[in-house]
N, C-alpha and C. Protein backbone atom coordinates (compact mmCIF):
# COMPACT_ATOMS: atom_id res chain seq x y z
N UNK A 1 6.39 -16.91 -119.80
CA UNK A 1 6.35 -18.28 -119.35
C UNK A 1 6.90 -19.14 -120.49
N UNK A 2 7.98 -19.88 -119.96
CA UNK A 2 8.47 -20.24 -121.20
C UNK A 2 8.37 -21.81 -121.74
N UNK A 3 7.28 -22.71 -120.99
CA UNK A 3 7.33 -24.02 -121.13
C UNK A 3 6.03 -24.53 -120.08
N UNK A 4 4.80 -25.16 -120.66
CA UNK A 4 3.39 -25.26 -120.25
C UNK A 4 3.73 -27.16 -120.10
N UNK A 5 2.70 -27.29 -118.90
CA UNK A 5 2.81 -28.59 -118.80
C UNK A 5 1.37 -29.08 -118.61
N UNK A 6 0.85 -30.23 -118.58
CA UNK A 6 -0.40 -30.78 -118.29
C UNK A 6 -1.00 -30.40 -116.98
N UNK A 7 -2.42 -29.74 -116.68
CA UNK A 7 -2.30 -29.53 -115.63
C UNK A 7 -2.48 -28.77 -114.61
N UNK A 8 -1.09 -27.86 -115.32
CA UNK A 8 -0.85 -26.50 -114.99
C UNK A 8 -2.42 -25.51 -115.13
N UNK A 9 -2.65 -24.42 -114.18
CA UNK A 9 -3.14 -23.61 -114.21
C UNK A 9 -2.51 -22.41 -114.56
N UNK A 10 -3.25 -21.92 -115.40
CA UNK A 10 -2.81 -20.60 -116.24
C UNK A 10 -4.01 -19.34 -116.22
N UNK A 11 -3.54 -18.35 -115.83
CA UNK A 11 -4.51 -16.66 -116.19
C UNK A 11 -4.10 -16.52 -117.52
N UNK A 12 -5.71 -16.61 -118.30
CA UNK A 12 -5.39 -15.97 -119.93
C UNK A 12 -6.37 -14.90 -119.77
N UNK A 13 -5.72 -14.01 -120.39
CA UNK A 13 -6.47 -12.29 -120.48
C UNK A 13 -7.42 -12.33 -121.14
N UNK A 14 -8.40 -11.67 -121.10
CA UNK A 14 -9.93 -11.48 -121.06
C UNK A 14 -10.54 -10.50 -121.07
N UNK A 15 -11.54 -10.24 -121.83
CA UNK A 15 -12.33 -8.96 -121.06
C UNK A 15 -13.86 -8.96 -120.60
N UNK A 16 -13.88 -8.41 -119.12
CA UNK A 16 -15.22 -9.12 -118.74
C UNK A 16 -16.26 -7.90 -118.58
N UNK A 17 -17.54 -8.74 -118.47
CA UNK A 17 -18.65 -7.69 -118.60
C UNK A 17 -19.63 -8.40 -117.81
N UNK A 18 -20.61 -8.01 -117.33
CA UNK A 18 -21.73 -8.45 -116.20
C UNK A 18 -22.51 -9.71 -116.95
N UNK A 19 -23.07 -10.83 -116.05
CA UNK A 19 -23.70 -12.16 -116.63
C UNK A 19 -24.90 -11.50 -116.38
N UNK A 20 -25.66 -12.64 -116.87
CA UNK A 20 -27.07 -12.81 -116.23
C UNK A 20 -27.37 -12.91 -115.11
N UNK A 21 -26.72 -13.75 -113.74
CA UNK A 21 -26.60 -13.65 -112.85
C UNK A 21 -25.77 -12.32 -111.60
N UNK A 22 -26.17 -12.74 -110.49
CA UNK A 22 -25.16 -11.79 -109.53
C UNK A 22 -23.55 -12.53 -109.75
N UNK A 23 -23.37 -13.94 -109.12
CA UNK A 23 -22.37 -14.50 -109.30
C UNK A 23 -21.66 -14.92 -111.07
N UNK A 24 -22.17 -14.57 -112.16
CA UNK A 24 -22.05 -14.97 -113.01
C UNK A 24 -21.14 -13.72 -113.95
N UNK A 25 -20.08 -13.85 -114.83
CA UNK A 25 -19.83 -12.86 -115.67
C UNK A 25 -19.80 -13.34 -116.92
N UNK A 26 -19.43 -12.38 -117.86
CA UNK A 26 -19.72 -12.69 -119.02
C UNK A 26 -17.96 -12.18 -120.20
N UNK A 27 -16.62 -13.26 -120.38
CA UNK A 27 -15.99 -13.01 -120.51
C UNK A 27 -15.92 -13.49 -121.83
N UNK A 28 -14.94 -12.49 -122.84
CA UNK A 28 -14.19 -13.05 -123.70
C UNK A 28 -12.72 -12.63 -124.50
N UNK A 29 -12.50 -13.98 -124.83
CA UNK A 29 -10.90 -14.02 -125.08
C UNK A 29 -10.74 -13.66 -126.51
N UNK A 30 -9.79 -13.02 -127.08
CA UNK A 30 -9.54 -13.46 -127.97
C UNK A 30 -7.67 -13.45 -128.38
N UNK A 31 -7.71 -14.62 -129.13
CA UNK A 31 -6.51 -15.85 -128.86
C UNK A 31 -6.09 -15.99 -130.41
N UNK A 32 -5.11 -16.10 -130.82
CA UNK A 32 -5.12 -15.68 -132.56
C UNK A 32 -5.44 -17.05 -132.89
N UNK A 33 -5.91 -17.94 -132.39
CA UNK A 33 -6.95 -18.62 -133.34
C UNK A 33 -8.28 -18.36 -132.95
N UNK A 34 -8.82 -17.34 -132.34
CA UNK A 34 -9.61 -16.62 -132.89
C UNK A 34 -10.90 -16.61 -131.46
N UNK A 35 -12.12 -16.18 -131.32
CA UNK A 35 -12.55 -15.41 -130.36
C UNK A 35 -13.28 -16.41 -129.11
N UNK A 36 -13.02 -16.36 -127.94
CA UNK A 36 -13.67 -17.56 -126.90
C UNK A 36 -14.51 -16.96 -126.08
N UNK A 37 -15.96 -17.17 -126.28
CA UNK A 37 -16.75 -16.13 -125.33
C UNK A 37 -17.45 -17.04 -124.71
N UNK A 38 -18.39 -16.55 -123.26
CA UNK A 38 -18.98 -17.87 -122.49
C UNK A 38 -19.30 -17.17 -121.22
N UNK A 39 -20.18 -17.38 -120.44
CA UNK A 39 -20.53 -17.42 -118.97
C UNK A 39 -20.13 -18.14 -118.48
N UNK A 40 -19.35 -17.82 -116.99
CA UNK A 40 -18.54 -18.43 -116.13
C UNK A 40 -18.60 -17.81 -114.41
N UNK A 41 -18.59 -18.02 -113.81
CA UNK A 41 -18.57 -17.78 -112.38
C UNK A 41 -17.49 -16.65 -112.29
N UNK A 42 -17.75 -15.77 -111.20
CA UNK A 42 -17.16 -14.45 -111.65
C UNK A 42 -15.81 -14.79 -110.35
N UNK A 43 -15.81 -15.87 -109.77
CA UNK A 43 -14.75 -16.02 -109.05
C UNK A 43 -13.73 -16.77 -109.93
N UNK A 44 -14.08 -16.63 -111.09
CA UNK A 44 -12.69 -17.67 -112.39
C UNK A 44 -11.84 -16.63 -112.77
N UNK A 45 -12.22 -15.50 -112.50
CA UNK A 45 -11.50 -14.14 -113.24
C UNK A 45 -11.07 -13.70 -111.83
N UNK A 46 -9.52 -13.25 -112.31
CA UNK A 46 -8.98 -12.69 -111.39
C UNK A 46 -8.48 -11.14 -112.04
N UNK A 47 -7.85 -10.20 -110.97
CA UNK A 47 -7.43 -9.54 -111.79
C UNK A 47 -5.67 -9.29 -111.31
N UNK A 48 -4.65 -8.58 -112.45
CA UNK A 48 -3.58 -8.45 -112.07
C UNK A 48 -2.86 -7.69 -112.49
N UNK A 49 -2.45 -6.28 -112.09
CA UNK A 49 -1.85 -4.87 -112.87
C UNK A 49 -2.86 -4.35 -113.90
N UNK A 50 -4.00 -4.40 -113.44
CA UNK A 50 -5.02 -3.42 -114.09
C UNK A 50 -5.44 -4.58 -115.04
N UNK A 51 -5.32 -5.23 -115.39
CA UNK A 51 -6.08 -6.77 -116.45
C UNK A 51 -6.58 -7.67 -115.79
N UNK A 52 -7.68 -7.95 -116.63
CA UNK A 52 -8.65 -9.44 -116.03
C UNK A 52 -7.74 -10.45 -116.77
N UNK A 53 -8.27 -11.18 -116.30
CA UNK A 53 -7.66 -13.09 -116.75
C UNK A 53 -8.66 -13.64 -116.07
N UNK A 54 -9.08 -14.90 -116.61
CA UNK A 54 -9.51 -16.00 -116.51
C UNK A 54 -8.85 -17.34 -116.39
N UNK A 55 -9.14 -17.95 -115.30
CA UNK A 55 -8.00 -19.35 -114.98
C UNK A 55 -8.60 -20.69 -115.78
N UNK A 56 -7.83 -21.00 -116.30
CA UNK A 56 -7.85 -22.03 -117.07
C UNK A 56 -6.60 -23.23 -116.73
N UNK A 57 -6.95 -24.40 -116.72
CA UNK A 57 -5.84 -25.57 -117.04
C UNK A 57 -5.23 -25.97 -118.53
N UNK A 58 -4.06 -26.48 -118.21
CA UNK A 58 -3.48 -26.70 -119.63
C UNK A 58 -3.92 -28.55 -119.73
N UNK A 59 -4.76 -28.71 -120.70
CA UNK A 59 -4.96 -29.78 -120.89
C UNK A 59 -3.71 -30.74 -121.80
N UNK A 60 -3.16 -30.26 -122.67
CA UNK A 60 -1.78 -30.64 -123.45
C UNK A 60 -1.43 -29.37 -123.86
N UNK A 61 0.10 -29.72 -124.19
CA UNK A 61 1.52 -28.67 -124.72
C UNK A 61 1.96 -29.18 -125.81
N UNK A 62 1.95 -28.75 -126.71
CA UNK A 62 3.61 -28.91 -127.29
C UNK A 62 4.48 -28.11 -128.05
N UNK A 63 5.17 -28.24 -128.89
CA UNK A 63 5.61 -27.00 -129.66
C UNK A 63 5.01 -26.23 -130.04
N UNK A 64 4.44 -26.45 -130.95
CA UNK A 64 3.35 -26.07 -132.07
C UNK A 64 2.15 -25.32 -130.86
N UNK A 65 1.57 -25.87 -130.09
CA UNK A 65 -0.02 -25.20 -129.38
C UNK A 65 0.28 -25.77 -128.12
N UNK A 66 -0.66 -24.72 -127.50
CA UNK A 66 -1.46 -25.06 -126.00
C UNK A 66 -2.76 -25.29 -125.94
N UNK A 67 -3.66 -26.20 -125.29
CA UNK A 67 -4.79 -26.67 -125.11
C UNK A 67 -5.14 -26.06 -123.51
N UNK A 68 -6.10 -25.57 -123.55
CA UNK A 68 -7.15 -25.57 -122.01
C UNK A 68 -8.05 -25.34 -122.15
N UNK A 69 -8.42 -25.77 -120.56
CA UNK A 69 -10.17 -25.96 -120.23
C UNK A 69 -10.52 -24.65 -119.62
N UNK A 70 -11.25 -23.72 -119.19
CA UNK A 70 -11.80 -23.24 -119.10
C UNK A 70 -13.15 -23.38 -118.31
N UNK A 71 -14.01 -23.42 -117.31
CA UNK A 71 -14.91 -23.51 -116.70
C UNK A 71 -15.46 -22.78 -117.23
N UNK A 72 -16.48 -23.09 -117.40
CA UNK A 72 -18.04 -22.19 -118.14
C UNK A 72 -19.07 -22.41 -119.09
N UNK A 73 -19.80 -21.51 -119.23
CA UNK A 73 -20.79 -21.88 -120.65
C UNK A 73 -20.13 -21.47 -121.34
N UNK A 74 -19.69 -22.13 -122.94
CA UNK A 74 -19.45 -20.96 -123.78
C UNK A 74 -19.86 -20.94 -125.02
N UNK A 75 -19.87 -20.14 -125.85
CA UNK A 75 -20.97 -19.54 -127.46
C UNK A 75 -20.10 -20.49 -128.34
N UNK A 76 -18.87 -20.52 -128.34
CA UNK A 76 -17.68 -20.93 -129.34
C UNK A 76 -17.11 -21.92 -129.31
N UNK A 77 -17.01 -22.70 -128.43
CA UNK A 77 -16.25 -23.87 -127.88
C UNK A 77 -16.93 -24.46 -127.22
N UNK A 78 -16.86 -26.27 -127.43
CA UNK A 78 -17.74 -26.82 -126.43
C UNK A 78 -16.52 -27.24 -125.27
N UNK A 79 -17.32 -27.13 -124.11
CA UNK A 79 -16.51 -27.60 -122.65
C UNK A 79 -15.57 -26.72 -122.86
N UNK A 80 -15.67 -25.35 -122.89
CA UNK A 80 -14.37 -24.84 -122.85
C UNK A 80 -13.20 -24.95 -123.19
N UNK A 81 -12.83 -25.78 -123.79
CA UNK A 81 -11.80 -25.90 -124.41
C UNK A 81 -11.47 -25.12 -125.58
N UNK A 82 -10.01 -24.60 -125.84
CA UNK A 82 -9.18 -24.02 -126.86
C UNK A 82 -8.18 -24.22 -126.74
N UNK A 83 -7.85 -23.75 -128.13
CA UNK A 83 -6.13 -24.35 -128.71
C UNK A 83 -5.61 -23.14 -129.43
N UNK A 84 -4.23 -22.65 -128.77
CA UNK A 84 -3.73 -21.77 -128.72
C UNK A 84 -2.14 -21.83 -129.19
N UNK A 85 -1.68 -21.27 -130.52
CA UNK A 85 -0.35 -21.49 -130.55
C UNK A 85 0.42 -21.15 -129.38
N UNK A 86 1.68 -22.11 -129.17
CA UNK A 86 2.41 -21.73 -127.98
C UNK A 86 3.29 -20.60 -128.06
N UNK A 87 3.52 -19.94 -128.91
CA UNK A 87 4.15 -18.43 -128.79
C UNK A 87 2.93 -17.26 -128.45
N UNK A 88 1.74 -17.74 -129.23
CA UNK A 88 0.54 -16.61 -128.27
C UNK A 88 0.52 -16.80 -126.52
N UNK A 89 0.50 -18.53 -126.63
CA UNK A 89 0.65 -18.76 -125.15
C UNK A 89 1.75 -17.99 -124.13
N UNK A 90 2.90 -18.35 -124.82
CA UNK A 90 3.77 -17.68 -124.08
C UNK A 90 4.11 -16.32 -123.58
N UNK A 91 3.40 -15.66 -124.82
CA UNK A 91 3.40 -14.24 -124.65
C UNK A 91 2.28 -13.62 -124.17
N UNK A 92 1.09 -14.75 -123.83
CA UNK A 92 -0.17 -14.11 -122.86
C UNK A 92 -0.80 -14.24 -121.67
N UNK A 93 -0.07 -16.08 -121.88
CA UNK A 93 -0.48 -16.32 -120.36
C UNK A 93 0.13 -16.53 -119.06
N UNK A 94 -0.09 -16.08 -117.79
CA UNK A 94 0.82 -16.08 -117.11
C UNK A 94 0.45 -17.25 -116.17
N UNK A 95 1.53 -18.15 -115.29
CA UNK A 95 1.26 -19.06 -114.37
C UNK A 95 0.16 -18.51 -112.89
N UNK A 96 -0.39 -19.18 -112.73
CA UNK A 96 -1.31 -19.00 -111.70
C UNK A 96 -1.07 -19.28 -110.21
N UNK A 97 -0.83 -18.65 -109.22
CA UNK A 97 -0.25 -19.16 -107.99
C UNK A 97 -1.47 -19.04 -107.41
N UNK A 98 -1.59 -20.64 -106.43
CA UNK A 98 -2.79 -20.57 -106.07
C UNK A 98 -2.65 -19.73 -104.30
């Protein structure tokens, strides 16, 4: 993906494991600025050629990083949010067709 816009929904790869709840899982990212873990509704994770992802929006772009939100509780980040250089971005996350 070669250019993120505001907005946009994006699958970033993940690896998930059972929540506390039935509907609930328990996913985490890690993003080379470093590890995003959190409870989230297990309908946020999709899967695609054998990998989970988690859908997230791009809150801002620019050269330098990508920003998104994320739905969930999480240990590391408040409101889900992270910031992700845009060459990790590019090389991890894929566009989301709804």
């Amino acid at each position: 993906m070669a250019q993120f816009r505001r907005g946009q929904i994006v699958n970033i790869p993940c690896s998930v494991e059972p929540g506390p709840f039935p509907d609930e899982v328990l996913v985490t990212m890690n993003t080379d600025t470093g590890v995003v873990s959190g409870f989230l509704k297990s309908s946020s994770v999709v899967r695609h050629n054998g990998r989970d992802y988690v859908q997230g929006i791009v809150i801002e772009a620019s050269a330098e990083s990508v920003q998104v939100r994320v739905p969930g509780s999480f240990f590391t980040t408040a409101t889900g949010l992270t910031t992700v250089s845009s060459g990790w971005a590019r090389d991890n996350f894929m566009e989301a067709h709804p």
